[in-house]
PDB file of N, CA and C in Angstrom:
ATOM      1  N   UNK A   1       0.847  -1.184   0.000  1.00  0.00           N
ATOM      2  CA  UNK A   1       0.000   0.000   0.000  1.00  0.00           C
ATOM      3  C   UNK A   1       0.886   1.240   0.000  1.00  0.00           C
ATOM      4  N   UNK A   2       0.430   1.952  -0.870  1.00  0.00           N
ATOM      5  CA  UNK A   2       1.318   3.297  -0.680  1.00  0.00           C
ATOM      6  C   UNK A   2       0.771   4.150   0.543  1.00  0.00           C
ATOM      7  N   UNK A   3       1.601   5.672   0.743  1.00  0.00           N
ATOM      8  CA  UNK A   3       1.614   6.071   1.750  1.00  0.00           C
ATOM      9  C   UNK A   3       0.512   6.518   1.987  1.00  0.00           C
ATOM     10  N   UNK A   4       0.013   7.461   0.727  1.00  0.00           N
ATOM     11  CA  UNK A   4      -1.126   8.391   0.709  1.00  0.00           C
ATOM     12  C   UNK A   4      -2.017   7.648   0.390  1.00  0.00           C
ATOM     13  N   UNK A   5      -2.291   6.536  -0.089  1.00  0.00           N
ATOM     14  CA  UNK A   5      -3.503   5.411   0.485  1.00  0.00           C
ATOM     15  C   UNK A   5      -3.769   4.924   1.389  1.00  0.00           C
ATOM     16  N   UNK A   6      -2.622   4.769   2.247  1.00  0.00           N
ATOM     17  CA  UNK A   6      -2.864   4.615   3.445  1.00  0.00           C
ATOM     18  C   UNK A   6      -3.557   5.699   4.644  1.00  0.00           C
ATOM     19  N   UNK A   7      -2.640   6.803   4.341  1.00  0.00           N
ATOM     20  CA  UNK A   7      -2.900   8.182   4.942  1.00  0.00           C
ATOM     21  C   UNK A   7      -4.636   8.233   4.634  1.00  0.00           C
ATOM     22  N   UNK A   8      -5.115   8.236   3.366  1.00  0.00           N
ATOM     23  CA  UNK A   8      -6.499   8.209   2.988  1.00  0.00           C
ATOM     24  C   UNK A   8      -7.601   7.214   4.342  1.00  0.00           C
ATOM     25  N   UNK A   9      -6.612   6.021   3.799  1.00  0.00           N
ATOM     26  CA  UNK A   9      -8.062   5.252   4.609  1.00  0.00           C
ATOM     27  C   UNK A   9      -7.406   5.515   6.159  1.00  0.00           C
ATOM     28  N   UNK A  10      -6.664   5.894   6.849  1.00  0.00           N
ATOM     29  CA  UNK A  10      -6.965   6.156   8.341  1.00  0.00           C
ATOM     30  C   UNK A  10      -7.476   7.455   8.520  1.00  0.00           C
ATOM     31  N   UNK A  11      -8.110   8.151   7.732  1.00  0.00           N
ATOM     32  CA  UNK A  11      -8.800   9.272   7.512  1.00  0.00           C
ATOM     33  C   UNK A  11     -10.346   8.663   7.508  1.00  0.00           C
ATOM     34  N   UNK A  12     -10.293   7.995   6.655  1.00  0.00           N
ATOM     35  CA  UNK A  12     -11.390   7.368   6.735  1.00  0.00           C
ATOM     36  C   UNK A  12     -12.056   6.831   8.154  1.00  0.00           C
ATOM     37  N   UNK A  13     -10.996   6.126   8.139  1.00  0.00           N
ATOM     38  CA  UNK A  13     -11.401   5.182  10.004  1.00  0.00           C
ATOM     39  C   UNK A  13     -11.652   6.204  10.850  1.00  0.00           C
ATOM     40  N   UNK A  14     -10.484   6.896  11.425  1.00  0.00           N
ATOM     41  CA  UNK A  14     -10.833   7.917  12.121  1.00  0.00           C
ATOM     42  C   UNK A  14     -12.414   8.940  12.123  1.00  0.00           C
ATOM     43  N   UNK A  15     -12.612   8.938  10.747  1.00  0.00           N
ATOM     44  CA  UNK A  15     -14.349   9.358  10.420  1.00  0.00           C
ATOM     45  C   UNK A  15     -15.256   8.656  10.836  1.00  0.00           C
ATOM     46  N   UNK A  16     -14.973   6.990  10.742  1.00  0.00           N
ATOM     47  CA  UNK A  16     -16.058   6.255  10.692  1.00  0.00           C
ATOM     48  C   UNK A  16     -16.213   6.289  12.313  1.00  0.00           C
ATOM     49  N   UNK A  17     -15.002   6.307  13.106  1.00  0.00           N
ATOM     50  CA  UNK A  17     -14.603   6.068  14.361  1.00  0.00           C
ATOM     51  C   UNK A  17     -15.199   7.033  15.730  1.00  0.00           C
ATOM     52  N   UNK A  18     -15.379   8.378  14.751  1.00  0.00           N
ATOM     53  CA  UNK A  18     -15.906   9.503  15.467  1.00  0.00           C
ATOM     54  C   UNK A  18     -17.258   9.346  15.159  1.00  0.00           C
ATOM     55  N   UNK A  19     -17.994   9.196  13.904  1.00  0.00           N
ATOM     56  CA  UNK A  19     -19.270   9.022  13.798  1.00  0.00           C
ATOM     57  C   UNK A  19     -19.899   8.034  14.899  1.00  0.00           C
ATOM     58  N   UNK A  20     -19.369   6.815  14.696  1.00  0.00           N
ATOM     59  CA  UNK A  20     -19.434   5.438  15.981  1.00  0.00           C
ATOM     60  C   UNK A  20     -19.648   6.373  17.061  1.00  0.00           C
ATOM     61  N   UNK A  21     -18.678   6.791  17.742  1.00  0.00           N
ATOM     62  CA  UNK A  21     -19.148   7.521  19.449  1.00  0.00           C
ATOM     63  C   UNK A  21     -19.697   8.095  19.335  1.00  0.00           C
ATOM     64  N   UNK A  22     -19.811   9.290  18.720  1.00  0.00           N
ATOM     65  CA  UNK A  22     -20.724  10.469  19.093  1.00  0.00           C
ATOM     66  C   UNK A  22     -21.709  10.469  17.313  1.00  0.00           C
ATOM     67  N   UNK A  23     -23.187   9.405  17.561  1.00  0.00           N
ATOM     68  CA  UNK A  23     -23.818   9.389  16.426  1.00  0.00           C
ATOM     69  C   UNK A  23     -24.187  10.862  15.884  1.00  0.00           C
ATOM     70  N   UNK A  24     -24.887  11.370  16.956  1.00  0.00           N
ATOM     71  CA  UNK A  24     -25.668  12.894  16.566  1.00  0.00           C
ATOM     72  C   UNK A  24     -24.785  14.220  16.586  1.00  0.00           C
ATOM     73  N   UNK A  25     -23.132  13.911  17.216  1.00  0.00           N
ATOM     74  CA  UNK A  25     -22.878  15.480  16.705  1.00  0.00           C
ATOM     75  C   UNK A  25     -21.467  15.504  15.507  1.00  0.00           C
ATOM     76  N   UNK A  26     -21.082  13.971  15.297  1.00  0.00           N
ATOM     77  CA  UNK A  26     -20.088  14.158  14.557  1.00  0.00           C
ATOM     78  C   UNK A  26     -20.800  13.984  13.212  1.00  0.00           C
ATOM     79  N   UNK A  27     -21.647  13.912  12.683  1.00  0.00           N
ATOM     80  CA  UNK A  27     -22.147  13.567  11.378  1.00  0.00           C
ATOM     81  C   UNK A  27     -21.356  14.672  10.007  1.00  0.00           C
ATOM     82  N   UNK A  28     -21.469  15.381  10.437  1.00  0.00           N
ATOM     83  CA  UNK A  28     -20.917  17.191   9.538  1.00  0.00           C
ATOM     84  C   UNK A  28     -19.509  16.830   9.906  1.00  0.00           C
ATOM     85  N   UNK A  29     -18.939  16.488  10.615  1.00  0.00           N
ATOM     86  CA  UNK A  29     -17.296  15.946  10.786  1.00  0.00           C
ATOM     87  C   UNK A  29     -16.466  15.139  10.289  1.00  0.00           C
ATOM     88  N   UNK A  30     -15.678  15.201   9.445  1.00  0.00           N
ATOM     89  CA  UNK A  30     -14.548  14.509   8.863  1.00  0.00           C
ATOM     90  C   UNK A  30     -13.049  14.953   9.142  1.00  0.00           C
ATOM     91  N   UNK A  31     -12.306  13.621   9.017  1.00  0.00           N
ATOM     92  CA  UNK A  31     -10.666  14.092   8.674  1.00  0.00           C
ATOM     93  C   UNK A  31     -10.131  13.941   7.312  1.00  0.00           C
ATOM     94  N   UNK A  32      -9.469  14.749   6.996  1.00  0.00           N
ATOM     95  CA  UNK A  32      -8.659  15.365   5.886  1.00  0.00           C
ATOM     96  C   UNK A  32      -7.154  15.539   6.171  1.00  0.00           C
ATOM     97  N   UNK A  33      -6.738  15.247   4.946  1.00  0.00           N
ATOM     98  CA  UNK A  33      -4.685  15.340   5.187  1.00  0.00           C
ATOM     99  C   UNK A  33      -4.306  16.830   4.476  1.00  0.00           C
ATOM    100  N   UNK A  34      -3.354  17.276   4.448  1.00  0.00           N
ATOM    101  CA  UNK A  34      -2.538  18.065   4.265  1.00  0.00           C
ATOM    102  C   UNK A  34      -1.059  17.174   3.764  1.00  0.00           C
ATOM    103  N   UNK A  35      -0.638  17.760   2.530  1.00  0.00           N
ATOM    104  CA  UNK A  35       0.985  16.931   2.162  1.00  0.00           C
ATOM    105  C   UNK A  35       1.950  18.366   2.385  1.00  0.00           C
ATOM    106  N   UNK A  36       2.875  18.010   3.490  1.00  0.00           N
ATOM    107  CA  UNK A  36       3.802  19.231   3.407  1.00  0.00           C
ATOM    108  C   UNK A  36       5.465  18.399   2.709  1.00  0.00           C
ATOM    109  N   UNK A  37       6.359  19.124   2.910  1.00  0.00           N
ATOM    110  CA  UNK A  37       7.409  18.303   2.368  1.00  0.00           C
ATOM    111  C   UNK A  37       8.120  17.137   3.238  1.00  0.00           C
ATOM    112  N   UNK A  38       7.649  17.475   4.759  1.00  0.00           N
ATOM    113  CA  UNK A  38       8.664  16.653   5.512  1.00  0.00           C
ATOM    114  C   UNK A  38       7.347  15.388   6.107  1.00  0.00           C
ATOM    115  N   UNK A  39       6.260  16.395   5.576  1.00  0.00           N
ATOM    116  CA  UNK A  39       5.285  15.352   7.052  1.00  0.00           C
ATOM    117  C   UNK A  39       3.364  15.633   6.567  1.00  0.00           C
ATOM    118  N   UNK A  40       3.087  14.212   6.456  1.00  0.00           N
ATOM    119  CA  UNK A  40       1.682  14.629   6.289  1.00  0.00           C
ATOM    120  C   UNK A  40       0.477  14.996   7.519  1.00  0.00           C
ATOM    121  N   UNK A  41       0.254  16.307   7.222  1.00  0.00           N
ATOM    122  CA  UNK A  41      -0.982  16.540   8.509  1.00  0.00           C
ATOM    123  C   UNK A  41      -1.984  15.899   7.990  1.00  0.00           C
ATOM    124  N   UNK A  42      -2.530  15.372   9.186  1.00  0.00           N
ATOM    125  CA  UNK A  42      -4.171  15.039   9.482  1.00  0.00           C
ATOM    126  C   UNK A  42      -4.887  16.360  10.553  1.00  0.00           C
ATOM    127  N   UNK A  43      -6.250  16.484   9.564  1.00  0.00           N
ATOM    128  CA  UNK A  43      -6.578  17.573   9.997  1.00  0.00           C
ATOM    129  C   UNK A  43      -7.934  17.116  10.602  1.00  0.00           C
ATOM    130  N   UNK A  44      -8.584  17.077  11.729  1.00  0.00           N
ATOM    131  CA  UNK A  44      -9.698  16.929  11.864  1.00  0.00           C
ATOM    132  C   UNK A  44     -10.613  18.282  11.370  1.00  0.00           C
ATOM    133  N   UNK A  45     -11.937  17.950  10.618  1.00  0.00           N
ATOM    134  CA  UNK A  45     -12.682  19.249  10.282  1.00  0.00           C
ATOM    135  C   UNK A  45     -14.177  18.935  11.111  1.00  0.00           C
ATOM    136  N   UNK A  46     -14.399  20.288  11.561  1.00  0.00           N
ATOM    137  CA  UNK A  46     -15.797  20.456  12.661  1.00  0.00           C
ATOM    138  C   UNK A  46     -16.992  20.999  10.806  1.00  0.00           C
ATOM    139  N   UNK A  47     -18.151  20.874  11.458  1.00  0.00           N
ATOM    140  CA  UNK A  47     -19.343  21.135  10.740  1.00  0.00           C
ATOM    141  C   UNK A  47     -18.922  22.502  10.605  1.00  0.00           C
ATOM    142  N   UNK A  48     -19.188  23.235   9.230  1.00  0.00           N
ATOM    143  CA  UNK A  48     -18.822  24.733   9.158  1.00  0.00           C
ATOM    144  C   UNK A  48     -19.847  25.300   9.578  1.00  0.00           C
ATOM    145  N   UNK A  49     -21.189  24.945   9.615  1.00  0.00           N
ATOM    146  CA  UNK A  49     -21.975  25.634  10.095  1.00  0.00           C
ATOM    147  C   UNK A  49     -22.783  25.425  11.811  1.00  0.00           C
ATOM    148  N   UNK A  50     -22.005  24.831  11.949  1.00  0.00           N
ATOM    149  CA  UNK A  50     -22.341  24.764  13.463  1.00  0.00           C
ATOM    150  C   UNK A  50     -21.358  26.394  14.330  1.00  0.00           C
ATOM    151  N   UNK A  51     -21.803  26.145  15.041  1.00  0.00           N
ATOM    152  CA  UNK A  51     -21.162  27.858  16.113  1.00  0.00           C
ATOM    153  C   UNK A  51     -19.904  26.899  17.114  1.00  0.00           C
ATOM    154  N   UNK A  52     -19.439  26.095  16.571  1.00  0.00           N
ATOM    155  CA  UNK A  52     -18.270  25.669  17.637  1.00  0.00           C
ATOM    156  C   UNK A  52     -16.704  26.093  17.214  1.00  0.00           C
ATOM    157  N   UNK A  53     -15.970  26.449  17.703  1.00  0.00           N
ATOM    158  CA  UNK A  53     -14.602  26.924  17.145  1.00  0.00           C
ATOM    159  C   UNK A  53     -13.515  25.736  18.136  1.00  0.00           C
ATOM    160  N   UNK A  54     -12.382  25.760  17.028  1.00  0.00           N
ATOM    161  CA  UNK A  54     -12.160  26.135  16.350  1.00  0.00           C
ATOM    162  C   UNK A  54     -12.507  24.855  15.006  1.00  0.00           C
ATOM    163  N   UNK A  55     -13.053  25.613  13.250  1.00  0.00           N
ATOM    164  CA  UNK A  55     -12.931  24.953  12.831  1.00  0.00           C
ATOM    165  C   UNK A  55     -12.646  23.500  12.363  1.00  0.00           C
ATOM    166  N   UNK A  56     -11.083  23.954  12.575  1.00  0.00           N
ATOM    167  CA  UNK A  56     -10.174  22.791  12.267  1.00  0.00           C
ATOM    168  C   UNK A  56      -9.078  22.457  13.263  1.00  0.00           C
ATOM    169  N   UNK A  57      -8.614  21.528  13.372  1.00  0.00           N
ATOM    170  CA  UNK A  57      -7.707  21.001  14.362  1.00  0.00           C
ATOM    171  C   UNK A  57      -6.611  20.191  13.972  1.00  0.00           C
ATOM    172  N   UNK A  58      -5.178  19.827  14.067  1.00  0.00           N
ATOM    173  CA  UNK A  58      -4.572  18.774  14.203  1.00  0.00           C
ATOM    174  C   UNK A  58      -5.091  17.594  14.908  1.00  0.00           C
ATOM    175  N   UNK A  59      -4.816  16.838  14.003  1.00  0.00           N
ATOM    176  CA  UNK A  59      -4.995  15.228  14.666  1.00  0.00           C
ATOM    177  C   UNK A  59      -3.784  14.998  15.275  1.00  0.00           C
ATOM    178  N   UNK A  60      -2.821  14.939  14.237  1.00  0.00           N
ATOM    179  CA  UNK A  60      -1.570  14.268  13.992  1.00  0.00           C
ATOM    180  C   UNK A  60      -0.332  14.592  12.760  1.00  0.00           C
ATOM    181  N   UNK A  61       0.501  13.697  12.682  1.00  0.00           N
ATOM    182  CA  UNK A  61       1.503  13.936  11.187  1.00  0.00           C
ATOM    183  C   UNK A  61       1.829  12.742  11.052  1.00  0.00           C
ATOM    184  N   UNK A  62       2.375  12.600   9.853  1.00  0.00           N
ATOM    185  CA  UNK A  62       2.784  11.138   9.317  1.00  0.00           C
ATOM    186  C   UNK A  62       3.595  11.224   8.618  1.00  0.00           C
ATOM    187  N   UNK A  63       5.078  10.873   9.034  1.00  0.00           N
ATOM    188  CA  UNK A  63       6.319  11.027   8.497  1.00  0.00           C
ATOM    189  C   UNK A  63       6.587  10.323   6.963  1.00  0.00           C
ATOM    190  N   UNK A  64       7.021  11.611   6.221  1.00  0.00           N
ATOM    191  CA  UNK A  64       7.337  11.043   4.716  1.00  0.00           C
ATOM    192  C   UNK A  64       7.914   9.817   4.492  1.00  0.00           C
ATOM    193  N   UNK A  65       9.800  10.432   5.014  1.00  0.00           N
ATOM    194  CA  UNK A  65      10.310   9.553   4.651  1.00  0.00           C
ATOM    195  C   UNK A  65      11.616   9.590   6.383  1.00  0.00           C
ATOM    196  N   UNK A  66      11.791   8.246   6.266  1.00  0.00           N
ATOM    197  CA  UNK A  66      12.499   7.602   7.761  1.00  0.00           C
ATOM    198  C   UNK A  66      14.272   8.871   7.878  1.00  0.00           C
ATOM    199  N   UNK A  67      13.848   9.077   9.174  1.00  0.00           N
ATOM    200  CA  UNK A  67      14.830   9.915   9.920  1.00  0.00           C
ATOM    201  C   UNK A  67      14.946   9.252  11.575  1.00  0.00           C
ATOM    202  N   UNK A  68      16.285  10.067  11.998  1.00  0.00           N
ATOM    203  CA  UNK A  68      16.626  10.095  13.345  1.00  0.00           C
ATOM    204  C   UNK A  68      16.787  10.963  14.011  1.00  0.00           C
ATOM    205  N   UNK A  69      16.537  10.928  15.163  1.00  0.00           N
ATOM    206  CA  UNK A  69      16.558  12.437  15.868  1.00  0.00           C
ATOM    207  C   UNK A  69      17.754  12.221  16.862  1.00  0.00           C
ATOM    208  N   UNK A  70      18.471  13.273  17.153  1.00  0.00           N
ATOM    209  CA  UNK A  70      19.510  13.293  17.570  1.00  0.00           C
ATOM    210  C   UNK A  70      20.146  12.514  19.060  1.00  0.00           C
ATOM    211  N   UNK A  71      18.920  12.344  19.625  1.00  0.00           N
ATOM    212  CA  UNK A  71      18.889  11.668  20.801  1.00  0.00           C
ATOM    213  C   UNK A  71      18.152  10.224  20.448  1.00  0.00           C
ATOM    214  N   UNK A  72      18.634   9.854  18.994  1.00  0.00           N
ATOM    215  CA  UNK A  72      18.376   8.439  18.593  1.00  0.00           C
ATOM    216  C   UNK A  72      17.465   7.565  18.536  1.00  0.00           C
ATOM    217  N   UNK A  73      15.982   8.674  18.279  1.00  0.00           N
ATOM    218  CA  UNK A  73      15.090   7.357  17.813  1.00  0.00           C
ATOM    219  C   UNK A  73      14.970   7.908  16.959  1.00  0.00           C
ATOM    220  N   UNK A  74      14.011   6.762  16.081  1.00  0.00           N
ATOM    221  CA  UNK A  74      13.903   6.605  14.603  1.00  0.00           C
ATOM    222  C   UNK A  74      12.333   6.794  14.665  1.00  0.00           C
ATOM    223  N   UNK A  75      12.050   7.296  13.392  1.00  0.00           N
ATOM    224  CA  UNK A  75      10.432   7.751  12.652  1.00  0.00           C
ATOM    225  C   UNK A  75      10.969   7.146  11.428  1.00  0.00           C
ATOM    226  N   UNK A  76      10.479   6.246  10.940  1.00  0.00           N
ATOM    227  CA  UNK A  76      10.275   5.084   9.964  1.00  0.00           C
ATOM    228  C   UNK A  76       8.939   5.976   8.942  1.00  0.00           C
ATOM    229  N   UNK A  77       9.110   5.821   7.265  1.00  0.00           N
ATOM    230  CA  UNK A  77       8.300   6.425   7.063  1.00  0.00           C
ATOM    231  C   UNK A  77       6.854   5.495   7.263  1.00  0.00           C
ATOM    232  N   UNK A  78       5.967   6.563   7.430  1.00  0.00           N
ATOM    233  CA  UNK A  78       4.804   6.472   7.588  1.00  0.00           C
ATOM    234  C   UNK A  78       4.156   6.443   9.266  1.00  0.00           C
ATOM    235  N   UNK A  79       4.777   6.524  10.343  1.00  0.00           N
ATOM    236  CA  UNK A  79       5.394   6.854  11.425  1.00  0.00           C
ATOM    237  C   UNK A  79       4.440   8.100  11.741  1.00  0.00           C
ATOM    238  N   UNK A  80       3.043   7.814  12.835  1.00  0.00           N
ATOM    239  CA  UNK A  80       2.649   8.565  13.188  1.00  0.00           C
ATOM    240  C   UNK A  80       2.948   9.464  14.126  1.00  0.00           C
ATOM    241  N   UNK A  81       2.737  10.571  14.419  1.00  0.00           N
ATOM    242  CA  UNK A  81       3.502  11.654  15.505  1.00  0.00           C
ATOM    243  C   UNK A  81       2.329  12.174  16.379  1.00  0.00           C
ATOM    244  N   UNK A  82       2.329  12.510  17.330  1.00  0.00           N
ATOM    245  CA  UNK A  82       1.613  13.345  18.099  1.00  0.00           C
ATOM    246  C   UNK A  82       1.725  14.849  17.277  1.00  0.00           C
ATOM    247  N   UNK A  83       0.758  15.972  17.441  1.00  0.00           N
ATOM    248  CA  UNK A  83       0.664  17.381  17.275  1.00  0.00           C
ATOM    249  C   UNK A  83       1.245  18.064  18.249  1.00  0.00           C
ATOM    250  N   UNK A  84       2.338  18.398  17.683  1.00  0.00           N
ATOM    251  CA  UNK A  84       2.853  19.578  19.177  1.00  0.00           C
ATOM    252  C   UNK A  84       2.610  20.896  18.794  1.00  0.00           C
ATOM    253  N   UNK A  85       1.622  21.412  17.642  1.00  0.00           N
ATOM    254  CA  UNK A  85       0.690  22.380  17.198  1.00  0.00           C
ATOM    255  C   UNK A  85       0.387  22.228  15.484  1.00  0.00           C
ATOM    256  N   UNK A  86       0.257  23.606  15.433  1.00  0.00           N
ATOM    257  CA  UNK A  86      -0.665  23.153  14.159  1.00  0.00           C
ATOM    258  C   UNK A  86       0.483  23.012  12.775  1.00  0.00           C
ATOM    259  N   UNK A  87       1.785  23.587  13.233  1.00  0.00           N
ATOM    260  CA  UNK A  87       2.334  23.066  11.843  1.00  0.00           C
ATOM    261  C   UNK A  87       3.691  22.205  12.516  1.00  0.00           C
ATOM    262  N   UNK A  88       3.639  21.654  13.590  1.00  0.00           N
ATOM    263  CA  UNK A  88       4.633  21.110  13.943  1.00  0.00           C
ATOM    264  C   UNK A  88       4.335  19.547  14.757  1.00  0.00           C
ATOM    265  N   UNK A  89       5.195  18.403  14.419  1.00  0.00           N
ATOM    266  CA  UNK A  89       4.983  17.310  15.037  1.00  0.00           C
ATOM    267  C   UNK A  89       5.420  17.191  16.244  1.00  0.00           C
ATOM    268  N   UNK A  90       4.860  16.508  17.318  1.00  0.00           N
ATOM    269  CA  UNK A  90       6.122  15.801  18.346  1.00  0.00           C
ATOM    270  C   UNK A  90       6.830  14.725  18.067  1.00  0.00           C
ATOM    271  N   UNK A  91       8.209  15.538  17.939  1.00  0.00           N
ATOM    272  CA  UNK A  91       9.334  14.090  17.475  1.00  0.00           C
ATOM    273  C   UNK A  91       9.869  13.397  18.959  1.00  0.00           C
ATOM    274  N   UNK A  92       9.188  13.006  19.928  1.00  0.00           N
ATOM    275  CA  UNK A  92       9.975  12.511  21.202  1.00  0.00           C
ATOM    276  C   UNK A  92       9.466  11.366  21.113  1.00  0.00           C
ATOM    277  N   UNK A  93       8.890  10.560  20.043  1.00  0.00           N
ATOM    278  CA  UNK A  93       8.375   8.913  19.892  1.00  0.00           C
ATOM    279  C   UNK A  93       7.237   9.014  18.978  1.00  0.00           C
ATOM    280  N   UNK A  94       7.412   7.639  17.894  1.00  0.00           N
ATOM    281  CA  UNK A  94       6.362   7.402  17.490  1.00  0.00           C
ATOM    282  C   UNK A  94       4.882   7.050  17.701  1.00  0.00           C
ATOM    283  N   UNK A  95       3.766   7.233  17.293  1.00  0.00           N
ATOM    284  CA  UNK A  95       3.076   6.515  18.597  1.00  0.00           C
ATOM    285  C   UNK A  95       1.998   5.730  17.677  1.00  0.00           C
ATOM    286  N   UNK A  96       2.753   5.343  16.394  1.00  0.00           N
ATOM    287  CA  UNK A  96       2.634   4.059  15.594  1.00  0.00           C
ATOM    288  C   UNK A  96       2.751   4.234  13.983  1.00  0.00           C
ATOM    289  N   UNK A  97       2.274   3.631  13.470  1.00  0.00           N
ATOM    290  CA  UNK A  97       2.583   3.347  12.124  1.00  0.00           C
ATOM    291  C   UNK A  97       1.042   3.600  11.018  1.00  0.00           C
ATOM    292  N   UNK A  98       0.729   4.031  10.226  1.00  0.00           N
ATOM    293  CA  UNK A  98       0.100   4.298   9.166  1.00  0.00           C
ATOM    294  C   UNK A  98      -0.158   3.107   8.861  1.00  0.00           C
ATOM    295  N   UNK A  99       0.415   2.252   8.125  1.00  0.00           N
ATOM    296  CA  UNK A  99      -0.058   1.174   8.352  1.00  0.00           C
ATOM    297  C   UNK A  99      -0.075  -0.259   8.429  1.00  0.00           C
ATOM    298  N   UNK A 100      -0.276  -0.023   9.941  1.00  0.00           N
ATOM    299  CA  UNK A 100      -0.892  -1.047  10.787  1.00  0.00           C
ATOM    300  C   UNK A 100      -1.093  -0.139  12.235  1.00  0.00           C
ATOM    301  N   UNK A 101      -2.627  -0.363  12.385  1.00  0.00           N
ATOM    302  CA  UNK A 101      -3.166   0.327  13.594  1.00  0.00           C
ATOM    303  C   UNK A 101      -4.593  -0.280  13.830  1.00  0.00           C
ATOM    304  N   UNK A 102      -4.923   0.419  14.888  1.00  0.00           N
ATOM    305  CA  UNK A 102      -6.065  -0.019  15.742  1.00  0.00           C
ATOM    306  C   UNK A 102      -6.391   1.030  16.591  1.00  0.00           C
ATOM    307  N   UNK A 103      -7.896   1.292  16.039  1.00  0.00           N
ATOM    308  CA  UNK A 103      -8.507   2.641  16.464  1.00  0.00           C
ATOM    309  C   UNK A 103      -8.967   1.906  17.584  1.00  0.00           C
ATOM    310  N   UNK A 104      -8.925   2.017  18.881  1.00  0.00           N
ATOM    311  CA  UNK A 104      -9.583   1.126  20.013  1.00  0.00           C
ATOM    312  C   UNK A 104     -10.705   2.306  20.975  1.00  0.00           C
ATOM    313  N   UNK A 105     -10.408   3.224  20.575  1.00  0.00           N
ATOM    314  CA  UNK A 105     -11.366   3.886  21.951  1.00  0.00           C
ATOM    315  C   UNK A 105     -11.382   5.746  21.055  1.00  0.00           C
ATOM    316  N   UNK A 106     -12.240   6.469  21.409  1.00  0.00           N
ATOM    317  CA  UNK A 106     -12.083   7.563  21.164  1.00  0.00           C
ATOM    318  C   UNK A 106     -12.483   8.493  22.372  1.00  0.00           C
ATOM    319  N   UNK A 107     -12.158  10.197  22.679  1.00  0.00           N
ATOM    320  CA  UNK A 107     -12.234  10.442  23.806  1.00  0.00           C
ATOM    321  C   UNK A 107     -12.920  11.747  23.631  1.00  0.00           C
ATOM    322  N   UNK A 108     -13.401  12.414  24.178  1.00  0.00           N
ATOM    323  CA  UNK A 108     -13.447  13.874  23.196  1.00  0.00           C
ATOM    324  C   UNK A 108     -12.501  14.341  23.210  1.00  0.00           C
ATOM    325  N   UNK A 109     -11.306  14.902  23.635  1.00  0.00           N
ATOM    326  CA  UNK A 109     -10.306  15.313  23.135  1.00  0.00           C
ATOM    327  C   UNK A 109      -9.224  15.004  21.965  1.00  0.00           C
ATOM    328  N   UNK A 110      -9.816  13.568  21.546  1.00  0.00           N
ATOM    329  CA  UNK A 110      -8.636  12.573  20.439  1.00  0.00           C
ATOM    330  C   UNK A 110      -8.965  11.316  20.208  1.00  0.00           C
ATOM    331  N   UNK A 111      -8.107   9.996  20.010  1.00  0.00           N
ATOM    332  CA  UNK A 111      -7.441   8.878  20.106  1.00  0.00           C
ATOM    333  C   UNK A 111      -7.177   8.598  21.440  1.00  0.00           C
ATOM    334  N   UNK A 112      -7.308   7.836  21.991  1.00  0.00           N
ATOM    335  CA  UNK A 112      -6.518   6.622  23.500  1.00  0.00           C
ATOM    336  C   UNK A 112      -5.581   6.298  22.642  1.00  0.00           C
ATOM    337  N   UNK A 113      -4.155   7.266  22.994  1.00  0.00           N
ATOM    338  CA  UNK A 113      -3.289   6.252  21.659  1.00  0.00           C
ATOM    339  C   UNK A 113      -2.562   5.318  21.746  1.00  0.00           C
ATOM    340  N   UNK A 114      -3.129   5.276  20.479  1.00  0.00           N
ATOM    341  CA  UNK A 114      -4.130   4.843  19.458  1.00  0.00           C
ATOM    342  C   UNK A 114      -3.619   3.343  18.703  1.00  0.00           C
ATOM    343  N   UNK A 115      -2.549   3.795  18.614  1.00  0.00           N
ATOM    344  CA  UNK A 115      -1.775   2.817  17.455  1.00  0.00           C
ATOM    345  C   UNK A 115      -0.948   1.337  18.097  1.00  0.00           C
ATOM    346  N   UNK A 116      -1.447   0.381  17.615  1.00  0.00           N
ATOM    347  CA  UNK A 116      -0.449  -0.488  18.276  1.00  0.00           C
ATOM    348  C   UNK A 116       0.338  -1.135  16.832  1.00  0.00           C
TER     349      UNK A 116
END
């Protein structure tokens, strides 16, 4: 599977995943990616016409292609990241892989992460 097929369908899951918990307010809610050069965002999107802010949110990022960080761990591509804001990942551990995962729980704030 390539990357951005992959990236696609955990976009997907993650949709189907939020619809599952919350039937009546995630319906108008989807996730969507972003391709930057180093790292793909996942963007969660709120109903535009509902009165809740903000819009849009980071989910996450999903590493292009495999690096090391100086204090020696590795992000393998496809290597999901935590959001340490909206255009930046947390590189202090992976916290799984694109693909192979398991959406197990959702919270309102996110993922129980997530990834095994």
């Amino acid at each position: 599977m390539e990357l951005i097929e992959a990236v696609e369908k955990l976009c997907d899951d993650l949709t189907v995943a939020q619809i599952k918990r919350w039937k009546n307010i995630a319906k108008d809610n989807w996730y969507s990616y972003k391709e930057g050069r180093n790292y793909i965002k996942i963007i969660s999107n709120e109903d535009p016409n509902s009165n809740c802010y903000p819009k849009q949110s980071v989910w996450g990022f999903v590493n292009k292609k495999e690096f090391t960080t100086k204090k020696g761990v590795v992000f393998p591509e496809g290597a999901i990241m935590m959001a340490q804001g909206w255009s930046r990942p947390a590189r202090n551990q992976p916290r799984g892989m694109v693909y192979n995962y398991n959406i197990t729980e959702r919270r309102i704030y996110g993922p129980d992460y997530l990834i095994s």
